[in-house]
N, C-alpha and C. Protein backbone atom coordinates (compact mmCIF):
# COMPACT_ATOMS: atom_id res chain seq x y z
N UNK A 1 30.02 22.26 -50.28
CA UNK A 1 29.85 20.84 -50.31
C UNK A 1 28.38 20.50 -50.44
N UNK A 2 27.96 19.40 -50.88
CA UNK A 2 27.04 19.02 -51.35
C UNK A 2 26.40 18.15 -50.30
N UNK A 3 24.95 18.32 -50.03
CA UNK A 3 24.35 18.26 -48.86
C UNK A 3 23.86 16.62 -49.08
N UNK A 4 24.13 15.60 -47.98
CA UNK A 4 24.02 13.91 -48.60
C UNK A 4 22.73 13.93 -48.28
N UNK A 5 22.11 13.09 -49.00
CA UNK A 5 20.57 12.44 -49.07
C UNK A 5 20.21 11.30 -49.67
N UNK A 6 19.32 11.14 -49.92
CA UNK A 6 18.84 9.93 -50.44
C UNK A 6 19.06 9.75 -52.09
N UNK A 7 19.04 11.40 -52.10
CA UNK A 7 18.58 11.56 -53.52
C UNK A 7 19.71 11.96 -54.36
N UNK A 8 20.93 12.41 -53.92
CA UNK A 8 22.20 12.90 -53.72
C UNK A 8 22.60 11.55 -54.22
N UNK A 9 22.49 10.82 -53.18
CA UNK A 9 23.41 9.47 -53.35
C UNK A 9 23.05 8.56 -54.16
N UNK A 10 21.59 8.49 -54.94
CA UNK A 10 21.47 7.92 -55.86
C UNK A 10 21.69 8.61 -57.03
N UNK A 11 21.65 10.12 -57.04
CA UNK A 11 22.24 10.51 -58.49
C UNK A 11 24.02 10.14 -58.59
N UNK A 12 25.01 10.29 -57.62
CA UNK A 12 26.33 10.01 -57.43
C UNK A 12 26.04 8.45 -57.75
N UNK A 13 24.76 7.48 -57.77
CA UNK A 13 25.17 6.11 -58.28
C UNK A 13 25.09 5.86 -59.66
N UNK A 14 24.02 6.78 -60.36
CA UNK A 14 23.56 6.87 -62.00
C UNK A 14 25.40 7.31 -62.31
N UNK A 15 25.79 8.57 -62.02
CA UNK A 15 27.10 9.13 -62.32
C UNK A 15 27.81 8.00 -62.29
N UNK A 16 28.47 7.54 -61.33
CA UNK A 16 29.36 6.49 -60.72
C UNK A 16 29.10 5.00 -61.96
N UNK A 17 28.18 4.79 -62.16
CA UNK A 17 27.48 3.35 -63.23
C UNK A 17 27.80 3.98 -64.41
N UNK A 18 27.17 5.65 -64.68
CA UNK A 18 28.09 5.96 -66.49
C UNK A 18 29.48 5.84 -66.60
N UNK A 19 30.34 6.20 -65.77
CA UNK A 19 31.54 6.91 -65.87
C UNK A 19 32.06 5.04 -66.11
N UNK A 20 31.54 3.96 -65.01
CA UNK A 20 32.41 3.09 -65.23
C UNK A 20 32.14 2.39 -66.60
N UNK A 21 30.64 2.57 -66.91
CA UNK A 21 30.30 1.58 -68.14
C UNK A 21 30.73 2.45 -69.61
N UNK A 22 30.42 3.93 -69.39
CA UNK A 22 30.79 4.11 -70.51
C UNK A 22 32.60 4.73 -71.30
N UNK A 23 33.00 5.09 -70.12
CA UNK A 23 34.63 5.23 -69.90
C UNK A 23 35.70 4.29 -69.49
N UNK A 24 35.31 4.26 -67.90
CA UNK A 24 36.39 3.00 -67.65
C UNK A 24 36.47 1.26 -68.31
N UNK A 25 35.09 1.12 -68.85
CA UNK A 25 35.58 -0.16 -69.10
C UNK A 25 36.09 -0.17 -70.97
N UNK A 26 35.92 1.27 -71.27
CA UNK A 26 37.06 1.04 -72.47
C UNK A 26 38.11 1.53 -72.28
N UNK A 27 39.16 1.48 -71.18
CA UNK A 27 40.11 1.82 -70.97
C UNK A 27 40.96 0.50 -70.50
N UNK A 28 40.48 -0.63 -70.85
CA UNK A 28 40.93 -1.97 -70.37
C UNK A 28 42.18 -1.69 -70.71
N UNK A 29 43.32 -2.68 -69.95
CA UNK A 29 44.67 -3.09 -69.76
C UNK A 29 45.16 -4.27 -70.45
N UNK A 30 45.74 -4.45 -71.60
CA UNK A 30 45.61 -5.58 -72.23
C UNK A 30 44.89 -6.19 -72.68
N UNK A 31 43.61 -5.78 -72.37
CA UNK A 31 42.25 -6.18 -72.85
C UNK A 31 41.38 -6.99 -71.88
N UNK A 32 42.51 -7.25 -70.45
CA UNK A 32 41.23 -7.60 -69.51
C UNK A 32 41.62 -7.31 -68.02
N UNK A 33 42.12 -6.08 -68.34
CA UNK A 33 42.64 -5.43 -66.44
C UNK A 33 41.77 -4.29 -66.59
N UNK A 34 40.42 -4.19 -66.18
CA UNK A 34 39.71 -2.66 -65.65
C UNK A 34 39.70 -2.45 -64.75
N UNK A 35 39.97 -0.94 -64.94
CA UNK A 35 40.00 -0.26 -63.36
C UNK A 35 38.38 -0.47 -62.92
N UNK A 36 38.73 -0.47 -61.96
CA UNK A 36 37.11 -0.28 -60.96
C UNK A 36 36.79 1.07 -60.29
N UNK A 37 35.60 1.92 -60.47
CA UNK A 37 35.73 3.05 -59.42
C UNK A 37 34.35 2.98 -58.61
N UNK A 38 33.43 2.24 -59.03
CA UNK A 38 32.02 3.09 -58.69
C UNK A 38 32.02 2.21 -56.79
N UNK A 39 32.67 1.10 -57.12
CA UNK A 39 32.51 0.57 -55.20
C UNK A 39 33.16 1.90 -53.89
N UNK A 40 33.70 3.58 -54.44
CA UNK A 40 33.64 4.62 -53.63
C UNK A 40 32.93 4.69 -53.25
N UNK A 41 31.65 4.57 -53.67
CA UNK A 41 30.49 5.05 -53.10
C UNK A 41 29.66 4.14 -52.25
N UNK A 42 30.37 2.80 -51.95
CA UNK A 42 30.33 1.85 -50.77
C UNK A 42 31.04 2.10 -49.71
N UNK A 43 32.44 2.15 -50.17
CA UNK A 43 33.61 2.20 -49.25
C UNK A 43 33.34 3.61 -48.32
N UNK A 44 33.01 5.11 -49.25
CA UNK A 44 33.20 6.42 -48.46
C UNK A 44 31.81 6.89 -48.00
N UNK A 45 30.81 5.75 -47.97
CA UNK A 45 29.51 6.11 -47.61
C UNK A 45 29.37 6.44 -45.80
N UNK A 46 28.76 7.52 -45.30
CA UNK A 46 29.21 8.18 -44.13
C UNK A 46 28.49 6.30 -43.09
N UNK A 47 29.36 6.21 -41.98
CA UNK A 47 29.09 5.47 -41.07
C UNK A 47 27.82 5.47 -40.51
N UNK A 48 27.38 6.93 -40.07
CA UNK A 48 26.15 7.69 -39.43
C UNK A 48 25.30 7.75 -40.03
N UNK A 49 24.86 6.97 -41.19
CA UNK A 49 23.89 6.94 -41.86
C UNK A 49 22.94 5.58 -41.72
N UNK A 50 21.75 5.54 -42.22
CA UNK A 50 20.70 4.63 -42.11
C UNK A 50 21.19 3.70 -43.14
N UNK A 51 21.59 2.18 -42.14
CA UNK A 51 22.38 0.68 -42.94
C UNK A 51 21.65 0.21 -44.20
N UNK A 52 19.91 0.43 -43.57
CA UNK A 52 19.16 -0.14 -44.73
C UNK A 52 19.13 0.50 -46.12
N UNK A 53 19.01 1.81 -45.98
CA UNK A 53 19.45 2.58 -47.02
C UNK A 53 20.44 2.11 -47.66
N UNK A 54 21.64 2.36 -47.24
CA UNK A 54 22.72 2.15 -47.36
C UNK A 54 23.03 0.54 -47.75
N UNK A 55 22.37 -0.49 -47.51
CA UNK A 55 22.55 -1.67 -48.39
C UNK A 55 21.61 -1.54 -49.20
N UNK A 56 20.42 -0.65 -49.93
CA UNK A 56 19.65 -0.76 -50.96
C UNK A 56 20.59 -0.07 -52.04
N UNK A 57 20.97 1.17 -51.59
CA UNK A 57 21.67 1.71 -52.44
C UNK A 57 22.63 1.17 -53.22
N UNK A 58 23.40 0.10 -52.42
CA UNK A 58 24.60 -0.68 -52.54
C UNK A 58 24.25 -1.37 -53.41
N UNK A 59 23.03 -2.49 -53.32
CA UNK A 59 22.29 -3.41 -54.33
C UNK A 59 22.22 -2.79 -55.77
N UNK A 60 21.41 -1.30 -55.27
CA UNK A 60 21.14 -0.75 -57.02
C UNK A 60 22.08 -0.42 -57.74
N UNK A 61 23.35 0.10 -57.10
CA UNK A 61 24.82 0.25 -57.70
C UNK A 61 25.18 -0.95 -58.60
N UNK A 62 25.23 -2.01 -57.96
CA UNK A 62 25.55 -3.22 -58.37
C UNK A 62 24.69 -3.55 -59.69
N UNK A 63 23.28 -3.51 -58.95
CA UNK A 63 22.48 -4.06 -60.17
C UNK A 63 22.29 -2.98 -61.47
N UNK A 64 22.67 -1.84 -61.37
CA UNK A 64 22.86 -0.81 -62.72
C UNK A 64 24.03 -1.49 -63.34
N UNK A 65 25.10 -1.59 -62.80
CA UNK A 65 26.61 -2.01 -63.83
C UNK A 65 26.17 -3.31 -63.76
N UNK A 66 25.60 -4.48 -63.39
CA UNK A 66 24.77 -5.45 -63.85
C UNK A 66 23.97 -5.16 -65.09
N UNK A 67 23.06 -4.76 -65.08
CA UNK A 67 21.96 -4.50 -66.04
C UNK A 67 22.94 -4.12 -67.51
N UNK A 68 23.70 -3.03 -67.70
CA UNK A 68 24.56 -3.01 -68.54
C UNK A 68 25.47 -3.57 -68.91
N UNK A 69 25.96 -4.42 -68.42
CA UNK A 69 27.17 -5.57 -68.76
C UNK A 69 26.52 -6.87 -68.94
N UNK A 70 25.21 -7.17 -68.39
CA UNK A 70 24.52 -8.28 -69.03
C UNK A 70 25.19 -9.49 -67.79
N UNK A 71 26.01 -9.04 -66.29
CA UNK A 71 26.25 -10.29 -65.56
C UNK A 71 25.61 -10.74 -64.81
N UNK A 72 24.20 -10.91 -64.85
CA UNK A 72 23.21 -11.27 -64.32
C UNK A 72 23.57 -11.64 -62.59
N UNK A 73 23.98 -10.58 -61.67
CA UNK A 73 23.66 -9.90 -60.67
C UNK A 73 25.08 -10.01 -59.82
N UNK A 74 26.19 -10.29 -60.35
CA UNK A 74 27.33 -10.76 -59.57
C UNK A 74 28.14 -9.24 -59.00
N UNK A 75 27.59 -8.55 -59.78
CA UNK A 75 27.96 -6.85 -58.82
C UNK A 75 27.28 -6.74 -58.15
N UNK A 76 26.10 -6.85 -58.59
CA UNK A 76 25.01 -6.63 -57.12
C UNK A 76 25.58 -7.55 -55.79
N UNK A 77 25.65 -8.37 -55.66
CA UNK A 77 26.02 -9.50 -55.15
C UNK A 77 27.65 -8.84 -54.27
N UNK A 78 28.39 -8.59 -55.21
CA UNK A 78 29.80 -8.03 -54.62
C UNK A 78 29.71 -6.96 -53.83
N UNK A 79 29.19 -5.95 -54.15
CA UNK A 79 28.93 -4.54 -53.68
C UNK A 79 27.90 -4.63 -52.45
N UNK A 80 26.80 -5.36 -52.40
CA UNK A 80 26.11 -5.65 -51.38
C UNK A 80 27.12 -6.19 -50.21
N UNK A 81 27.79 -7.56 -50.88
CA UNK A 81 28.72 -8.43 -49.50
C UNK A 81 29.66 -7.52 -49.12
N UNK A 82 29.89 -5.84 -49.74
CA UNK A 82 31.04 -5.50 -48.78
C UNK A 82 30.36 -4.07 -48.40
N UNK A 83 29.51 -3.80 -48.45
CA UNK A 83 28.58 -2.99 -47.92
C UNK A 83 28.21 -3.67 -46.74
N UNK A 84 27.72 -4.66 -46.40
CA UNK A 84 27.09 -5.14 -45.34
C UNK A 84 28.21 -6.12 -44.51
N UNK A 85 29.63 -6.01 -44.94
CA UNK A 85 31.00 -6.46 -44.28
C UNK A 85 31.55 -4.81 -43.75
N UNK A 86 31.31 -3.91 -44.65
CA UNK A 86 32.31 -2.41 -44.34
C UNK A 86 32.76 -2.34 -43.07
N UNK A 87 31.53 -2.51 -42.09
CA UNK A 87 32.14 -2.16 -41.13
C UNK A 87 32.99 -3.28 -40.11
N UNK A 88 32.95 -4.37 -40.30
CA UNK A 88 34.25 -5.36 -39.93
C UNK A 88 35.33 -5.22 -40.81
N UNK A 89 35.09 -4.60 -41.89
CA UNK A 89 36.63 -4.23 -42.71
C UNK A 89 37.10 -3.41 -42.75
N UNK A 90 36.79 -2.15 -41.92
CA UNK A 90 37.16 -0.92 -41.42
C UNK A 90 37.67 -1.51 -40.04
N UNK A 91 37.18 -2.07 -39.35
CA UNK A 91 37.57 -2.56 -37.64
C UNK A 91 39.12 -3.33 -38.31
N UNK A 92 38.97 -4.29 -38.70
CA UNK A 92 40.50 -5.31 -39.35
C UNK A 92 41.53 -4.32 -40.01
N UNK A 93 41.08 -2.78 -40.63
CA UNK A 93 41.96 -2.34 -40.82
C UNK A 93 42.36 -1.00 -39.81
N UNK A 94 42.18 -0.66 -38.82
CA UNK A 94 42.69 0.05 -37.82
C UNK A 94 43.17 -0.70 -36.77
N UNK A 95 44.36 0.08 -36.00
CA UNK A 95 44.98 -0.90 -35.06
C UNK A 95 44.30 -0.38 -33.65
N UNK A 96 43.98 0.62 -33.56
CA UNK A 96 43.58 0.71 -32.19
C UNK A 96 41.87 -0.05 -32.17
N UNK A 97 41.33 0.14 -30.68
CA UNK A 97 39.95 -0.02 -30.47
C UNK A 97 39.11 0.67 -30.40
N UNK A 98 39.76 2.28 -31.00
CA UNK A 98 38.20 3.18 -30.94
C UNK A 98 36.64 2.66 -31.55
N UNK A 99 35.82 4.06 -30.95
CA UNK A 99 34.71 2.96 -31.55
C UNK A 99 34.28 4.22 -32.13
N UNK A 100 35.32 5.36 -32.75
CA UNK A 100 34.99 6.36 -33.29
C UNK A 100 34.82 5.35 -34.99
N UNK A 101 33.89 5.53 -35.99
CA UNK A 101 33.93 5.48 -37.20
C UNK A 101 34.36 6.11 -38.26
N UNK A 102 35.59 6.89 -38.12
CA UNK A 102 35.83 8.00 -38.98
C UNK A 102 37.15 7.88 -39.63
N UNK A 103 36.99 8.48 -40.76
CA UNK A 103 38.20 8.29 -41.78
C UNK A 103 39.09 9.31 -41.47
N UNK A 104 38.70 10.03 -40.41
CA UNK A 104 39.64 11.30 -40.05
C UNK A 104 40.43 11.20 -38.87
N UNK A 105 40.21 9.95 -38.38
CA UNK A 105 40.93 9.54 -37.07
C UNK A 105 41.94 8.51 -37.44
N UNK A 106 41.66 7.92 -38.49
CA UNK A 106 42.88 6.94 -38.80
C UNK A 106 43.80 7.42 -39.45
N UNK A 107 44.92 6.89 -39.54
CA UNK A 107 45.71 7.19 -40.05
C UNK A 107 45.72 6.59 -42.01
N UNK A 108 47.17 7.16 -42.77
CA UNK A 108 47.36 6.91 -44.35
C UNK A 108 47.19 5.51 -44.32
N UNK A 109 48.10 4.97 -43.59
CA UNK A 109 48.25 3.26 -43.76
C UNK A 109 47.25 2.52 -43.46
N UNK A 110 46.45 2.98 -42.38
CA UNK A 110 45.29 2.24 -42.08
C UNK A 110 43.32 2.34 -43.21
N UNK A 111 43.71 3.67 -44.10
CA UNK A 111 42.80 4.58 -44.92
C UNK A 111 43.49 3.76 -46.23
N UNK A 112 44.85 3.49 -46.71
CA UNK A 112 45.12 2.91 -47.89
C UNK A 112 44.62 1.66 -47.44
N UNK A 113 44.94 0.65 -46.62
CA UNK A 113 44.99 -0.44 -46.32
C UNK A 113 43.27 -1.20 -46.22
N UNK A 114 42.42 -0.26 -45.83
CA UNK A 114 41.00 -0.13 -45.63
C UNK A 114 40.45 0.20 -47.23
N UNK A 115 41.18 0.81 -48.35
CA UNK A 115 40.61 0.83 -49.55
C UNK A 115 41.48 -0.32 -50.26
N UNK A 116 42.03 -0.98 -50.22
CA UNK A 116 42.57 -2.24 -50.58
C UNK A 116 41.69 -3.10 -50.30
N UNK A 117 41.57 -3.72 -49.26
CA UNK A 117 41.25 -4.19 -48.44
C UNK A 117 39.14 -4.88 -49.31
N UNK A 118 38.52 -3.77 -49.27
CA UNK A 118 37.42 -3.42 -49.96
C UNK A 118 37.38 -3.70 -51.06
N UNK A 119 38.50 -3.00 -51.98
CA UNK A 119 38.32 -3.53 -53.60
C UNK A 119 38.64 -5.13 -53.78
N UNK A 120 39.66 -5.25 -53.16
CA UNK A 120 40.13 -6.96 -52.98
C UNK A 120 38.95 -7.64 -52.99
N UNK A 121 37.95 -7.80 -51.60
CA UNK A 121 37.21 -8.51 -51.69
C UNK A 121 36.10 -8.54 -52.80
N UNK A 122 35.80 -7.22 -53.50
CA UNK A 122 34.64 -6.96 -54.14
C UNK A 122 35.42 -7.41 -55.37
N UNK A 123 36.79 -7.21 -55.91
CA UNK A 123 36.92 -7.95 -57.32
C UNK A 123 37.37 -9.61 -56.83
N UNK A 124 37.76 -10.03 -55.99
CA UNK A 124 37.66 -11.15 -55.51
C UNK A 124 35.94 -12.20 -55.71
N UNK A 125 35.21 -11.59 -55.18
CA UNK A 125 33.63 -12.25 -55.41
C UNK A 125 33.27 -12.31 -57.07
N UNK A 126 33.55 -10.92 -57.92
CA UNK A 126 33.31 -10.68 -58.95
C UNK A 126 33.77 -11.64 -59.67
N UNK A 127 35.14 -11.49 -59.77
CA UNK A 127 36.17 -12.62 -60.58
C UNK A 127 35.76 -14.09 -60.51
N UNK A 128 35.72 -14.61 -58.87
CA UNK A 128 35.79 -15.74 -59.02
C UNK A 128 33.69 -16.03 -59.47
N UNK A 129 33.20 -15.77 -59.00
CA UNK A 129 31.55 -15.93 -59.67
C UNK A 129 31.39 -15.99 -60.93
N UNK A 130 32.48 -15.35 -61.85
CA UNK A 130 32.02 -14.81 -62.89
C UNK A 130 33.38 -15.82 -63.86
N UNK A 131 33.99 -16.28 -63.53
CA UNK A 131 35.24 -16.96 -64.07
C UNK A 131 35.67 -18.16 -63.47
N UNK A 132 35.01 -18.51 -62.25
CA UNK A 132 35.65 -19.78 -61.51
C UNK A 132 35.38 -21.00 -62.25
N UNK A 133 36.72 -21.39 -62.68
CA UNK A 133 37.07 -23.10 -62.58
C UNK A 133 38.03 -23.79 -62.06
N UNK A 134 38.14 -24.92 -61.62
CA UNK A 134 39.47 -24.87 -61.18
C UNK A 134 40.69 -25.20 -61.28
N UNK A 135 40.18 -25.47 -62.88
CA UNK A 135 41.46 -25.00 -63.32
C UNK A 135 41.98 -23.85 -63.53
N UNK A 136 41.16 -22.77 -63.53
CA UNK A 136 41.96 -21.58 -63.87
C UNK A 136 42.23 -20.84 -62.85
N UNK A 137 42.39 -21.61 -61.36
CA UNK A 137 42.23 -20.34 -59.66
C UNK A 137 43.12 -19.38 -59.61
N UNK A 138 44.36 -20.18 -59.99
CA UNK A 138 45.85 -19.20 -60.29
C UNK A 138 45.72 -17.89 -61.19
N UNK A 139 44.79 -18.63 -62.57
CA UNK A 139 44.77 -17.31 -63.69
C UNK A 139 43.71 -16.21 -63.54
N UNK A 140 42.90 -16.71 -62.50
CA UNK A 140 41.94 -15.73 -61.46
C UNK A 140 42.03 -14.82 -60.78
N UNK A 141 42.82 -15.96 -59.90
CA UNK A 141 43.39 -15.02 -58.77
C UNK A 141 44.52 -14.04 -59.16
N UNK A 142 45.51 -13.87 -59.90
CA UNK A 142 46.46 -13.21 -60.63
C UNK A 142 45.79 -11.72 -61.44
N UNK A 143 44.46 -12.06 -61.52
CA UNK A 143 43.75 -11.47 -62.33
C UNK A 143 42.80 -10.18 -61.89
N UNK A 144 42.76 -10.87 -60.37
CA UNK A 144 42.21 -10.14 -59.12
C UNK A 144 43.32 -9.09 -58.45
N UNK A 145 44.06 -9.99 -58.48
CA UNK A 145 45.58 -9.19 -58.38
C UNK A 145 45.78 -8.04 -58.76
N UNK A 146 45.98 -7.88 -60.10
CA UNK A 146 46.22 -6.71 -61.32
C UNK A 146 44.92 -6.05 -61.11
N UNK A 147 43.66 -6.55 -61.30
CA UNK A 147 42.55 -5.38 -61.61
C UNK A 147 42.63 -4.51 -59.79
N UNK A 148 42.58 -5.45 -58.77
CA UNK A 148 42.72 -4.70 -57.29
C UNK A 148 43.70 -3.90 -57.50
N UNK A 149 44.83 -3.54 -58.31
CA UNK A 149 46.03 -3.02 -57.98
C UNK A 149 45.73 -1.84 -58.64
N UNK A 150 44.64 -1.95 -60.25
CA UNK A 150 44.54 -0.79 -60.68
C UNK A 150 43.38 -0.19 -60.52
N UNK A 151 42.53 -0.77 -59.82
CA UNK A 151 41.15 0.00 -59.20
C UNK A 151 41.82 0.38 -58.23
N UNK A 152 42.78 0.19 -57.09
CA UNK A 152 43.78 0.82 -55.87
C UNK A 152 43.40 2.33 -56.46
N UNK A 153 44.92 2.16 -57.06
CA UNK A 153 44.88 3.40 -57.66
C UNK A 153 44.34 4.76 -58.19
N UNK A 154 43.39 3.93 -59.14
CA UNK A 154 42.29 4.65 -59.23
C UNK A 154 41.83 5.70 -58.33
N UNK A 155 41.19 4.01 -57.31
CA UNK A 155 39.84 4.91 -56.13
C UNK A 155 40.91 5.68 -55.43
N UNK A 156 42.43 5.83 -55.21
CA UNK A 156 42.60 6.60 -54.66
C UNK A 156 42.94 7.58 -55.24
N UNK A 157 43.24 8.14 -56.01
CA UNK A 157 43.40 9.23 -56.97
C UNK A 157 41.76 9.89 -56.66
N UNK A 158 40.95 8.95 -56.85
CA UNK A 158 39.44 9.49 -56.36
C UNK A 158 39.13 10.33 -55.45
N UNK A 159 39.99 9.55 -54.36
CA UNK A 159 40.13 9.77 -52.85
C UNK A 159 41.14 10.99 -52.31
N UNK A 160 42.23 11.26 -53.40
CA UNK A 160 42.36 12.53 -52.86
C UNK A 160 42.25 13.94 -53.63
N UNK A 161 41.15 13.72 -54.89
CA UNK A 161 41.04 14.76 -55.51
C UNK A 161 39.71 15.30 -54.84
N UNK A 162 39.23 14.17 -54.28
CA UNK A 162 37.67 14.82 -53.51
C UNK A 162 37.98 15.20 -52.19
N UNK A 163 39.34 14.58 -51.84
CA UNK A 163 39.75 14.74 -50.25
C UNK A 163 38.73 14.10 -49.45
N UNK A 164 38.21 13.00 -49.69
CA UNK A 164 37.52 11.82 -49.13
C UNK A 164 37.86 11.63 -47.45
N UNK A 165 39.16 11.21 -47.10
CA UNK A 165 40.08 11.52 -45.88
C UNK A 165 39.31 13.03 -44.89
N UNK A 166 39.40 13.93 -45.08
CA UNK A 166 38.90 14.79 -44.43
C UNK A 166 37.31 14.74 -44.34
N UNK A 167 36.62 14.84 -45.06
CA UNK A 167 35.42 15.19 -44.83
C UNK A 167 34.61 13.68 -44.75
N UNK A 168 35.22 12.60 -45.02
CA UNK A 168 33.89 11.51 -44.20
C UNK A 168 34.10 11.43 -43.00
């Protein structure tokens, strides 16, 4: 396994920003359902690590698939608000009160429900910033719907080919 650092985790963000800009987003669904993957590296970022880091990193994630898509900062913006929420959205999705932080103490339902949970809000901010009128909240929100359902997927397919679950 690969030893985490500073430097680690910003090359896994360059990786994470190609794979979505230059693969996943030509793999659209009808022509406007993309999967999402690179917010893993928000969601499975270790607890025990330094926050500030850890929301810069979050920012530059954002602002790389920014910079290339031309949305003048609304990933940055998404990926930051659930980087610096993670850990009240990890607490809302476990039922007990430990104050252990670990993905190895919870359980499937509470580990699926906690990567839902994450993408929701982050294509939730995205969508509506980037598309809100109101007339269209329904064709938004529907929209948030489908892309959360197939970034789900995705990040978890992510999640158990790296076996994410065990080792954060």
């Amino acid at each position: 396994m690969i030893s985490r650092n500073i430097f680690t985790d910003i090359l896994m963000a360059f990786i994470l920003i190609a794979f979505q800009i230059f693969v996943l987003n030509k793999m659209s669904i009808q022509g406007q359902y993309i999967p999402v993957l690179y917010p893993v590296l928000i969601m499975f970022y270790p607890f025990y690590r330094n926050n500030y880091t850890y929301l810069v990193i979050a920012f530059l994630l954002g602002l790389g698939i920014d910079s290339l898509l031309r949305t003048w900062g609304i990933n940055a913006f998404a990926t930051t608000a659930i980087a610096y929420f993670r850990t009240r959205l990890f607490r809302s999705s476990i039922s007990n009160e430990a104050d252990s932080f670990s993905f190895q103490s919870i359980q499937w339902t509470q580990f699926l429900f906690f990567i839902f949970i994450n993408i929701f809000v982050h294509q939730l901010l995205v969508q509506y910033i980037e598309f809100f009128k109101l007339s269209r909240v329904l064709e938004v929100f529907i929209n948030v719907l489908i892309t959360s359902g197939i970034s789900f997927i995705a990040i978890l397919l992510y999640a158990l080919v790296f076996r994410i679950k065990e080792k954060v």
